[in-house]
Structures are given as structure tokens and as C-alpha cells.
PDB file of N, CA and C in Angstrom:
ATOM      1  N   UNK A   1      -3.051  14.494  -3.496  1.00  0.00           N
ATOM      2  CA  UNK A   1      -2.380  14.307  -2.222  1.00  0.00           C
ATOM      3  C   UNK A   1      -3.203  13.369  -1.329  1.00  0.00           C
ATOM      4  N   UNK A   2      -2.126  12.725  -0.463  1.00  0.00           N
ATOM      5  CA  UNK A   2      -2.747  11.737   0.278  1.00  0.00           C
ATOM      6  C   UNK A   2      -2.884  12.164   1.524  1.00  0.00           C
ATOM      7  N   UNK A   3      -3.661  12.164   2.478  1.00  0.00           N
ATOM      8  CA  UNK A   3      -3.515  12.498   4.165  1.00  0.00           C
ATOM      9  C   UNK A   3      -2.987  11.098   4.606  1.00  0.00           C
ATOM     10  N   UNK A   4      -2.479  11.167   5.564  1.00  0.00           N
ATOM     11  CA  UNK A   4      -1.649   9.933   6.608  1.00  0.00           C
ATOM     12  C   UNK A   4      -1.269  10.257   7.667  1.00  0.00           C
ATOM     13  N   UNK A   5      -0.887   9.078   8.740  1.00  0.00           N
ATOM     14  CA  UNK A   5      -0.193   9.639   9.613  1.00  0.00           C
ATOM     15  C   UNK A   5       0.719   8.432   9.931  1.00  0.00           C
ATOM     16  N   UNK A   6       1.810   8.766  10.669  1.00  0.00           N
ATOM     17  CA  UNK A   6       3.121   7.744  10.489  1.00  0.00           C
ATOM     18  C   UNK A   6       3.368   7.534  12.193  1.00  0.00           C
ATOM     19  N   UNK A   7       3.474   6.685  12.889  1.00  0.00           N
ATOM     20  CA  UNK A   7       3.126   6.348  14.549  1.00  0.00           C
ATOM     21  C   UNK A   7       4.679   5.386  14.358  1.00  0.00           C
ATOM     22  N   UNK A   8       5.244   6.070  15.863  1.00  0.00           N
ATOM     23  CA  UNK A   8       6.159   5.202  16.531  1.00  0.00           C
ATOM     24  C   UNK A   8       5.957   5.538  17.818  1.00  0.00           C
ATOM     25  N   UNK A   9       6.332   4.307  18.418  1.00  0.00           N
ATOM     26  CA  UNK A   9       6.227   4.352  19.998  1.00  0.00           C
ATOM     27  C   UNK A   9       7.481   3.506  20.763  1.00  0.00           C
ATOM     28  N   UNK A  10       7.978   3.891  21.027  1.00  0.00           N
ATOM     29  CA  UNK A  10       9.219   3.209  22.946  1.00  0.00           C
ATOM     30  C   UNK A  10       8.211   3.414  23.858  1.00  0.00           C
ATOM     31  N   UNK A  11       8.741   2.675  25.238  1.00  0.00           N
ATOM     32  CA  UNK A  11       8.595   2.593  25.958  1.00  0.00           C
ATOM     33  C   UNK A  11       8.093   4.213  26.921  1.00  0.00           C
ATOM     34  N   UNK A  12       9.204   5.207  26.828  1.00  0.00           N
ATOM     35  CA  UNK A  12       9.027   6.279  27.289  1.00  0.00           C
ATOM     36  C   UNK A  12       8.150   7.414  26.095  1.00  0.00           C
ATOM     37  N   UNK A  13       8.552   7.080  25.011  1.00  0.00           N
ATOM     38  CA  UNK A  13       7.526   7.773  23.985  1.00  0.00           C
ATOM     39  C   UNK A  13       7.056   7.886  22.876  1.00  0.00           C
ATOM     40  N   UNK A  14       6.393   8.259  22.540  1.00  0.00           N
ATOM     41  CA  UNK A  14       4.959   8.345  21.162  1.00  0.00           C
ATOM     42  C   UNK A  14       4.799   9.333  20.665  1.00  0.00           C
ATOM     43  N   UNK A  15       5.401   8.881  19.237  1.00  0.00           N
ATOM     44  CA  UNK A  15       4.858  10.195  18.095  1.00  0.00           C
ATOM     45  C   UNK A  15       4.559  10.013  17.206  1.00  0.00           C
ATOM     46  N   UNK A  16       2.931  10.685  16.709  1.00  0.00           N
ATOM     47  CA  UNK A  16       2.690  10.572  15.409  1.00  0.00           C
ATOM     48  C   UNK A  16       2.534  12.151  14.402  1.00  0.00           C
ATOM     49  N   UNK A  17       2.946  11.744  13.576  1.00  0.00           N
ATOM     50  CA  UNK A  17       2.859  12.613  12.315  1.00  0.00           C
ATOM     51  C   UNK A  17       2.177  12.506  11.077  1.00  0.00           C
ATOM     52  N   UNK A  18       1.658  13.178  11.460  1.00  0.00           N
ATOM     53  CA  UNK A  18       0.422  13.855  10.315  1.00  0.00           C
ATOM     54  C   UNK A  18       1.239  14.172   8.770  1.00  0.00           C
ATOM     55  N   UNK A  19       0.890  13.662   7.681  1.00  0.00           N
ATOM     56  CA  UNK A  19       1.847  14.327   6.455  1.00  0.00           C
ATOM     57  C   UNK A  19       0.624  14.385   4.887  1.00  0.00           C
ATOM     58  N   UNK A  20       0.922  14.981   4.356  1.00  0.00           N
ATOM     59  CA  UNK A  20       0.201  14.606   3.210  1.00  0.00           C
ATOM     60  C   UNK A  20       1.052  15.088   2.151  1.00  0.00           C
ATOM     61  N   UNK A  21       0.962  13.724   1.215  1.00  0.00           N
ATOM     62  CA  UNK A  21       1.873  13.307   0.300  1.00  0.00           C
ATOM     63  C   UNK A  21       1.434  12.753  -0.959  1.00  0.00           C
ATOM     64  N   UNK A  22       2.134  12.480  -2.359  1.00  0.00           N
ATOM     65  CA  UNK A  22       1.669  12.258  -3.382  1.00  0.00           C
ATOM     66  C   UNK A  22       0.932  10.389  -3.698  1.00  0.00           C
ATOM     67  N   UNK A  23      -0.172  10.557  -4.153  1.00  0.00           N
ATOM     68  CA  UNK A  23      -0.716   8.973  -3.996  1.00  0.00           C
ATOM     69  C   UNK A  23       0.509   7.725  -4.138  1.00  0.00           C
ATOM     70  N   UNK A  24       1.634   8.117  -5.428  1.00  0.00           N
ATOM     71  CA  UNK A  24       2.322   7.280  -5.528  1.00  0.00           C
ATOM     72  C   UNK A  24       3.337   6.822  -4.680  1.00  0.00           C
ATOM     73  N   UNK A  25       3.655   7.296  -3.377  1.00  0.00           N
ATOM     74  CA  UNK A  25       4.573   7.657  -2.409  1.00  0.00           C
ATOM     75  C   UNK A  25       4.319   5.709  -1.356  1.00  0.00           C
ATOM     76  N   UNK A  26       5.716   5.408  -1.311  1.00  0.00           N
ATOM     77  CA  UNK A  26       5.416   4.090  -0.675  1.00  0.00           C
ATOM     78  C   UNK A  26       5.534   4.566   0.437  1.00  0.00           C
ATOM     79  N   UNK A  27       5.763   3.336   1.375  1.00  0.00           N
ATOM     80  CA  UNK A  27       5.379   3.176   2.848  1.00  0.00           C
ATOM     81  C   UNK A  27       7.086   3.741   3.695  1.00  0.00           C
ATOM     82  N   UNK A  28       7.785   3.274   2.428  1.00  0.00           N
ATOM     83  CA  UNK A  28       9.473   4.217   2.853  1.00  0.00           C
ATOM     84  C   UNK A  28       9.816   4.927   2.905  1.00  0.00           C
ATOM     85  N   UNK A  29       9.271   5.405   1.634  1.00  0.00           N
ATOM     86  CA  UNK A  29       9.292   6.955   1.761  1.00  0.00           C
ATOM     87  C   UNK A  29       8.506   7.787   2.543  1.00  0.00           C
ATOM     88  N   UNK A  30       7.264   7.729   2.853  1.00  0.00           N
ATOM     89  CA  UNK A  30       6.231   8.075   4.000  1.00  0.00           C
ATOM     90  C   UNK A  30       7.036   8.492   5.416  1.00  0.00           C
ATOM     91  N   UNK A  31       7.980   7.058   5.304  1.00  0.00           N
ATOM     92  CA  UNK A  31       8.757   7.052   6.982  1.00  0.00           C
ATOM     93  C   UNK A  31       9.651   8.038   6.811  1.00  0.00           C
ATOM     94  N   UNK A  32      10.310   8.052   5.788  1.00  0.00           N
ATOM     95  CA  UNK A  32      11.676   9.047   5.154  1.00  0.00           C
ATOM     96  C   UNK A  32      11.044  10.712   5.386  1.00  0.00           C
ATOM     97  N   UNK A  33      10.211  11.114   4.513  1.00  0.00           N
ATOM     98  CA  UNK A  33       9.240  12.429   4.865  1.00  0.00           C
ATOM     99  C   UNK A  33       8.631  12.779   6.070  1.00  0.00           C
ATOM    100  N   UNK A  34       8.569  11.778   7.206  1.00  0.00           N
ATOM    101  CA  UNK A  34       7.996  11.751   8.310  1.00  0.00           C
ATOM    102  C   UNK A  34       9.514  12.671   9.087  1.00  0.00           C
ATOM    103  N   UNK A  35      10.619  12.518   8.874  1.00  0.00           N
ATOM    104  CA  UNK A  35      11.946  13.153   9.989  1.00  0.00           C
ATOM    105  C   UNK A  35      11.632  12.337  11.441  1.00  0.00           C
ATOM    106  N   UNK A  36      11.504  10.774  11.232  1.00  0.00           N
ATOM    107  CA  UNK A  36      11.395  10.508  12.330  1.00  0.00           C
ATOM    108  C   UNK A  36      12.510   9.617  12.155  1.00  0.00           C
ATOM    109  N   UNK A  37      13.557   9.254  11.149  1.00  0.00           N
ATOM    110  CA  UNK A  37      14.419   8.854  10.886  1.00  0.00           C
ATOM    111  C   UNK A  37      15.807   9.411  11.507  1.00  0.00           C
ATOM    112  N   UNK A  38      15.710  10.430  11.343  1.00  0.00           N
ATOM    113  CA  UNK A  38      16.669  11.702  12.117  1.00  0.00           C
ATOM    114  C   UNK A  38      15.950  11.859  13.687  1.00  0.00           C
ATOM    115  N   UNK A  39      14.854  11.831  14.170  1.00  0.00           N
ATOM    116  CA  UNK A  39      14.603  12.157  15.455  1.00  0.00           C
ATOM    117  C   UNK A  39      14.806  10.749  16.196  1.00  0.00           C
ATOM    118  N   UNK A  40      14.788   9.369  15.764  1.00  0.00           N
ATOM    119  CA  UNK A  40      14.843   8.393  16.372  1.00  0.00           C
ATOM    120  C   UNK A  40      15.709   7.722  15.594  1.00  0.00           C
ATOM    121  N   UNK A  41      17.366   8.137  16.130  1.00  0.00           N
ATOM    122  CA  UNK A  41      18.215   7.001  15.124  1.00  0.00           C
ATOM    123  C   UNK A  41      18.392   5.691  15.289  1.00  0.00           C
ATOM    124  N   UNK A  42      17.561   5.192  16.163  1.00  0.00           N
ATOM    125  CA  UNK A  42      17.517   3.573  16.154  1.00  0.00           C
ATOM    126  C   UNK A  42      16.772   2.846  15.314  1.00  0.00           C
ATOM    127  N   UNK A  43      16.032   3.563  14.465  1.00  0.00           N
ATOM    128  CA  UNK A  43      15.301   3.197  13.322  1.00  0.00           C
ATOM    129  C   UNK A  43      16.495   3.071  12.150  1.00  0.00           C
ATOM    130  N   UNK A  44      16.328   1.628  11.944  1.00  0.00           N
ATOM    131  CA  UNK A  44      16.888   1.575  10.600  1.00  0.00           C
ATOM    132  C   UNK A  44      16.359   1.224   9.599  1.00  0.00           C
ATOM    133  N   UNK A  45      16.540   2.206   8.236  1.00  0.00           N
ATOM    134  CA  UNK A  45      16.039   1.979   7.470  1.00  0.00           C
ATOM    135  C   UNK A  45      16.562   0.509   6.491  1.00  0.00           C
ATOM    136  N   UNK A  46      17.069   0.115   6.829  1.00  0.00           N
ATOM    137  CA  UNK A  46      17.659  -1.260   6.014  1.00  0.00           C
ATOM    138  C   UNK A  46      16.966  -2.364   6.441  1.00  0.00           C
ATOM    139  N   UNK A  47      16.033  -2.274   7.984  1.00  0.00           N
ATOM    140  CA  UNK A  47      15.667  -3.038   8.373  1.00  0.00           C
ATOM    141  C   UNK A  47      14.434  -2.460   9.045  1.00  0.00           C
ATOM    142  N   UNK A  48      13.759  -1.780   8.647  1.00  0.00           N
ATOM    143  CA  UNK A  48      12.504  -1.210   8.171  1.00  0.00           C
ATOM    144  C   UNK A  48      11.550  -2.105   8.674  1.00  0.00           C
ATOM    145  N   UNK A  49      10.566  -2.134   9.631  1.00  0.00           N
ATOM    146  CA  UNK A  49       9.579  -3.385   9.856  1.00  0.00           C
ATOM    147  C   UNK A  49       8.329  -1.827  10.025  1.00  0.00           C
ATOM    148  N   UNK A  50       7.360  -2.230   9.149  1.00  0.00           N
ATOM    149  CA  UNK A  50       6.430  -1.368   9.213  1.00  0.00           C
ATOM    150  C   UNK A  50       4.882  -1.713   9.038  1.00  0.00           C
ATOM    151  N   UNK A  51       3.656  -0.976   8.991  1.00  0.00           N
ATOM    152  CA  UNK A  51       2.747  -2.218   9.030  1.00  0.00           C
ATOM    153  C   UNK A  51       1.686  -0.680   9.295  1.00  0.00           C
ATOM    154  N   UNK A  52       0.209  -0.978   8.558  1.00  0.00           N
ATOM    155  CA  UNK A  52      -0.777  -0.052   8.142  1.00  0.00           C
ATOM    156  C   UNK A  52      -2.033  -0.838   9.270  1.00  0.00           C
ATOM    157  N   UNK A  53      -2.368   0.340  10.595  1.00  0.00           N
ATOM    158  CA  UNK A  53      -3.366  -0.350  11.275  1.00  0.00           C
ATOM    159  C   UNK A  53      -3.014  -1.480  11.627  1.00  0.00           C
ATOM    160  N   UNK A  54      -1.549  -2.034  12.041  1.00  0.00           N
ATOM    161  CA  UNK A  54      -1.398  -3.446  12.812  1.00  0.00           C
ATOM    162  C   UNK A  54      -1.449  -4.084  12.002  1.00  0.00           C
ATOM    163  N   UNK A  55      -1.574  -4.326  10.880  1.00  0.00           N
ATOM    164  CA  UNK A  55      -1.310  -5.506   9.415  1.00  0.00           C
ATOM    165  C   UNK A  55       0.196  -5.152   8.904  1.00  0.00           C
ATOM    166  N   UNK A  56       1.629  -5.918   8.993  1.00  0.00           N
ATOM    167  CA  UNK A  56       2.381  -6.058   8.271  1.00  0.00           C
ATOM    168  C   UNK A  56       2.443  -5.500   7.189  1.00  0.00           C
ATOM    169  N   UNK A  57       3.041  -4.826   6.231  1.00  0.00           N
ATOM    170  CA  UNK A  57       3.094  -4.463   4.482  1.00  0.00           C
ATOM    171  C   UNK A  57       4.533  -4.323   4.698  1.00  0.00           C
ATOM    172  N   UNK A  58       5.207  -4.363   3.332  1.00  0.00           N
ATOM    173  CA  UNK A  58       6.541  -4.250   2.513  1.00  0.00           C
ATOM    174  C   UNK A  58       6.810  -3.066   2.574  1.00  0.00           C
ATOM    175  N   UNK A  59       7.642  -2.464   3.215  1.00  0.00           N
ATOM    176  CA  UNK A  59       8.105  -1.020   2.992  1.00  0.00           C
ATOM    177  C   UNK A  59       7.847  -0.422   1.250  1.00  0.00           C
ATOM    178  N   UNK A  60       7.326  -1.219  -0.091  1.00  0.00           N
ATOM    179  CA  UNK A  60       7.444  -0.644  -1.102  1.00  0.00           C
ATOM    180  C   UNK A  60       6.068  -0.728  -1.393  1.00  0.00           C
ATOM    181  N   UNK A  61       5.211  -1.127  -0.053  1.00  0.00           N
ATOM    182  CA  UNK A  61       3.441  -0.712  -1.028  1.00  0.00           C
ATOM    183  C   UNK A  61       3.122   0.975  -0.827  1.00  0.00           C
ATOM    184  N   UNK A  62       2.010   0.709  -1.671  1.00  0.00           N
ATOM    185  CA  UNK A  62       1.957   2.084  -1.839  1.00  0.00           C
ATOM    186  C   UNK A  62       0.828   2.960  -0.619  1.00  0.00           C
ATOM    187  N   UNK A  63       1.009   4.058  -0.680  1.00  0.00           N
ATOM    188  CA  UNK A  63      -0.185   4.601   0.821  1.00  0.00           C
ATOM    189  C   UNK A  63      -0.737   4.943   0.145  1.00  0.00           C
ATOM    190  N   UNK A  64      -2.094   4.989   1.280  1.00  0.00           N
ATOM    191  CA  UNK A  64      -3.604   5.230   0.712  1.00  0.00           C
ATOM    192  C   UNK A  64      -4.155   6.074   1.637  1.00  0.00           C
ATOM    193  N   UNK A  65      -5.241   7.018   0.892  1.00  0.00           N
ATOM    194  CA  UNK A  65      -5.919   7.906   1.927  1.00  0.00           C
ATOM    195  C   UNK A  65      -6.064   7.165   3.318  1.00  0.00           C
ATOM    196  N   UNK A  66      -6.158   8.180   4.466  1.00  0.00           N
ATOM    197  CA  UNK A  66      -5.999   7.789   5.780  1.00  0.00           C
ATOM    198  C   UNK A  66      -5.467   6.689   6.686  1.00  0.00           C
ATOM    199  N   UNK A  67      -4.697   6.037   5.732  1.00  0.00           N
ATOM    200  CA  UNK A  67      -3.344   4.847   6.786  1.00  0.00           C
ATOM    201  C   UNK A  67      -2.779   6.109   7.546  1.00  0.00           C
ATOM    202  N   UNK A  68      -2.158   4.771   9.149  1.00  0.00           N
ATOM    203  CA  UNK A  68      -1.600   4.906  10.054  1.00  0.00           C
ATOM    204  C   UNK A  68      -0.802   3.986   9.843  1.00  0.00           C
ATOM    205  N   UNK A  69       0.341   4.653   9.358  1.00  0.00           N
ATOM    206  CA  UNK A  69       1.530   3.633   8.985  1.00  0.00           C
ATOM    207  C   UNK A  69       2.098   3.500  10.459  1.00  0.00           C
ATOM    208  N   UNK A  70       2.196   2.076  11.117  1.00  0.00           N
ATOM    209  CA  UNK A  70       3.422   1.820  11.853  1.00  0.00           C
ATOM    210  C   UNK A  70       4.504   1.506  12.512  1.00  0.00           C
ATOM    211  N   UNK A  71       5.533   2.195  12.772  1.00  0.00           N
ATOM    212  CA  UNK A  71       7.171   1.551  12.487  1.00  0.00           C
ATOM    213  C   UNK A  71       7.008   0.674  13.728  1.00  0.00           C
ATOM    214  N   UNK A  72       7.889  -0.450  13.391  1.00  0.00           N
ATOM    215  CA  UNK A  72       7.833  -1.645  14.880  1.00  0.00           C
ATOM    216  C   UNK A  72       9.004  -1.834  14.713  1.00  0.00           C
ATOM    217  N   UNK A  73       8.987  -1.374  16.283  1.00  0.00           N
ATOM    218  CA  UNK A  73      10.919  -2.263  17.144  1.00  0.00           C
ATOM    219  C   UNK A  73      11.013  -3.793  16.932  1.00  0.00           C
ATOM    220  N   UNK A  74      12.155  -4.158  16.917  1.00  0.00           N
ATOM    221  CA  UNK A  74      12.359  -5.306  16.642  1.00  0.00           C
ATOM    222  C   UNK A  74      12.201  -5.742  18.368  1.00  0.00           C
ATOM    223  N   UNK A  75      11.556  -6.814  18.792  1.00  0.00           N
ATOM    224  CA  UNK A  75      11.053  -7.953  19.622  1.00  0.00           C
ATOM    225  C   UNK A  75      12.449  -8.120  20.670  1.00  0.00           C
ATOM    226  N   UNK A  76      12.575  -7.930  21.870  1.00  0.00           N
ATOM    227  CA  UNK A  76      13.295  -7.763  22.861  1.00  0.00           C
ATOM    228  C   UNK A  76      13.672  -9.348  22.963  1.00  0.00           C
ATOM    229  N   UNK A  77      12.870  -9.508  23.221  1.00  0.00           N
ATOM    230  CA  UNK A  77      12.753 -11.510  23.588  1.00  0.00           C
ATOM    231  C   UNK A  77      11.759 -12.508  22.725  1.00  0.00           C
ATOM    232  N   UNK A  78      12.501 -13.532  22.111  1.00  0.00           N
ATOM    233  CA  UNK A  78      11.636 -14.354  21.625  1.00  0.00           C
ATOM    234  C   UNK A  78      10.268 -14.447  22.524  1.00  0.00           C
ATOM    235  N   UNK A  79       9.525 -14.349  22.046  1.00  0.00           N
ATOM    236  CA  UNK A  79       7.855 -15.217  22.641  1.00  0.00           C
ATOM    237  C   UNK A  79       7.949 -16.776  23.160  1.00  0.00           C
ATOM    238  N   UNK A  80       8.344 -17.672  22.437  1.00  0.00           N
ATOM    239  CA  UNK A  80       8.054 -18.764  22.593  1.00  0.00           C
ATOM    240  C   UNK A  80       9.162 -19.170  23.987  1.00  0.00           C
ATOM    241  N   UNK A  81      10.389 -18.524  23.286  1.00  0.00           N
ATOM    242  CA  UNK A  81      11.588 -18.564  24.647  1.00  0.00           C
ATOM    243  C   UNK A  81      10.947 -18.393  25.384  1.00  0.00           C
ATOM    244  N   UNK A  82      10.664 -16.771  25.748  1.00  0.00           N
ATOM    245  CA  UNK A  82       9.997 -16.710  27.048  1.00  0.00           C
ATOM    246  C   UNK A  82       8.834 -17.492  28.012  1.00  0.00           C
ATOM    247  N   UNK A  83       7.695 -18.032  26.747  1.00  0.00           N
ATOM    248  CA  UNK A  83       7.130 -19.064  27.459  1.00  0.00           C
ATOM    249  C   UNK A  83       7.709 -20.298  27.814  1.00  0.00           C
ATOM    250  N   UNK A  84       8.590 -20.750  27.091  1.00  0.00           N
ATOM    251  CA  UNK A  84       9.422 -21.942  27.457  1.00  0.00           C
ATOM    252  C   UNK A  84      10.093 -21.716  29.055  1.00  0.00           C
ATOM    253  N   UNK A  85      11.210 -20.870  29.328  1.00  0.00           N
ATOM    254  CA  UNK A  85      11.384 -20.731  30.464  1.00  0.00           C
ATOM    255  C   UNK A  85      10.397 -20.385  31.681  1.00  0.00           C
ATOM    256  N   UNK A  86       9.563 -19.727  31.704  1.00  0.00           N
ATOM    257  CA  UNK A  86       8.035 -19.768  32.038  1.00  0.00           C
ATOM    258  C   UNK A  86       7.769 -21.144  32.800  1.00  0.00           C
ATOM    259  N   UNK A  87       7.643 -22.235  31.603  1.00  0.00           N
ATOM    260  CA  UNK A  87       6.923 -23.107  32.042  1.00  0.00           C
ATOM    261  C   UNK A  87       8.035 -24.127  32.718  1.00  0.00           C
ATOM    262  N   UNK A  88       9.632 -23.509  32.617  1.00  0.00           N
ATOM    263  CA  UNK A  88      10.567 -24.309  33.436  1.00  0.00           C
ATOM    264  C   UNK A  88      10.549 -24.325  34.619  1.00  0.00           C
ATOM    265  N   UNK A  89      10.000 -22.919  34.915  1.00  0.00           N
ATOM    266  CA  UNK A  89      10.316 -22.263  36.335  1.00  0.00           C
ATOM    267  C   UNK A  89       8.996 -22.887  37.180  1.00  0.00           C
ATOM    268  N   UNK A  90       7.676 -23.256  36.369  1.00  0.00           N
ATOM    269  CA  UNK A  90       6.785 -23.485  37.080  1.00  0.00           C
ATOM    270  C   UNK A  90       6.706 -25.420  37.112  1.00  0.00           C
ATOM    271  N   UNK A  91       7.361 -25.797  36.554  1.00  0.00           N
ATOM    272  CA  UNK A  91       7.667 -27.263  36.778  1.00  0.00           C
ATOM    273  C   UNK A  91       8.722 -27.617  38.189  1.00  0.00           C
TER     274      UNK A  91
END
């Protein structure tokens, strides 16, 4: 068994879960065993963006003793947009 813990965060709130699971167990299934799928239905799993300690990975690598797998909202506003208009407003 593996120890882990699986982190999502909004704006208003943050939860992580503690799980321990079989070495071969990917990063999807991790999220799937976590019930944070059912507690936060804006998570979709079809479009899954997930990532170990702030590094990106494929929902199909595999977990390893003590990762902090975690799930990321998809980006409100482009970055670059936003600096672009930014630098309209200050011209």
C-alpha cells in the first residue's frame, strides 16, 4: 500500500484526503477513490487536469509513496489576454 494525499481547492474551499492505496493505482483512479468526484461535481473526469507537487502528470501515471496529487480548475482567463488588455488600458 501506498500513503497519499489528493488536494483540491476553489476559491471558498480546500480539501485534502489522505488515502492509501495499491502501488499500481494511477493518478485517476487515486481521484476516483478520493469521493471528491461526487463531493465536487464540477470536476470532470473526461477532462481531468491533475499534477503531483505542482508538476503536471497524465491522469494514467502511476502513484508513489507520499504524492500530493493535485486536481486543477481550468484557468478563468487567458494570462496573456489579460496582460494584453492590461497594457491597453495603460497606453
Amino acid at each position: 500500500m501506498v500513503n497519499i494525499e489528493i488536494a483540491y481547492a476553489k476559491p471558498e474551499a480546500q480539501l485534502i484526503v489522505a488515502l492509501a492505496l495499491p502501488e499500481e493505482t494511477t493518478l485517476e483512479a487515486a481521484v476516483k477513490a478520493s469521493g471528491l468526484l461526487e463531493r465536487f461535481p464540477e470536476i470532470a473526469l473526461s477532462e481531468l487536469n491533475v499534477g503531483v507537487f505542482g508538476v503536471v502528470c497524465k491522469p494514467d501515471q502511476a502513484i508513489n509513496e507520499g504524492d500530493r496529487i493535485e486536481i486543477y480548475r481550468p484557468l478563468r482567463h487567458d494570462p496573456k489576454e489579460a496582460r494584453r488588455q492590461r497594457a491597453l488600458k495603460q497606453a
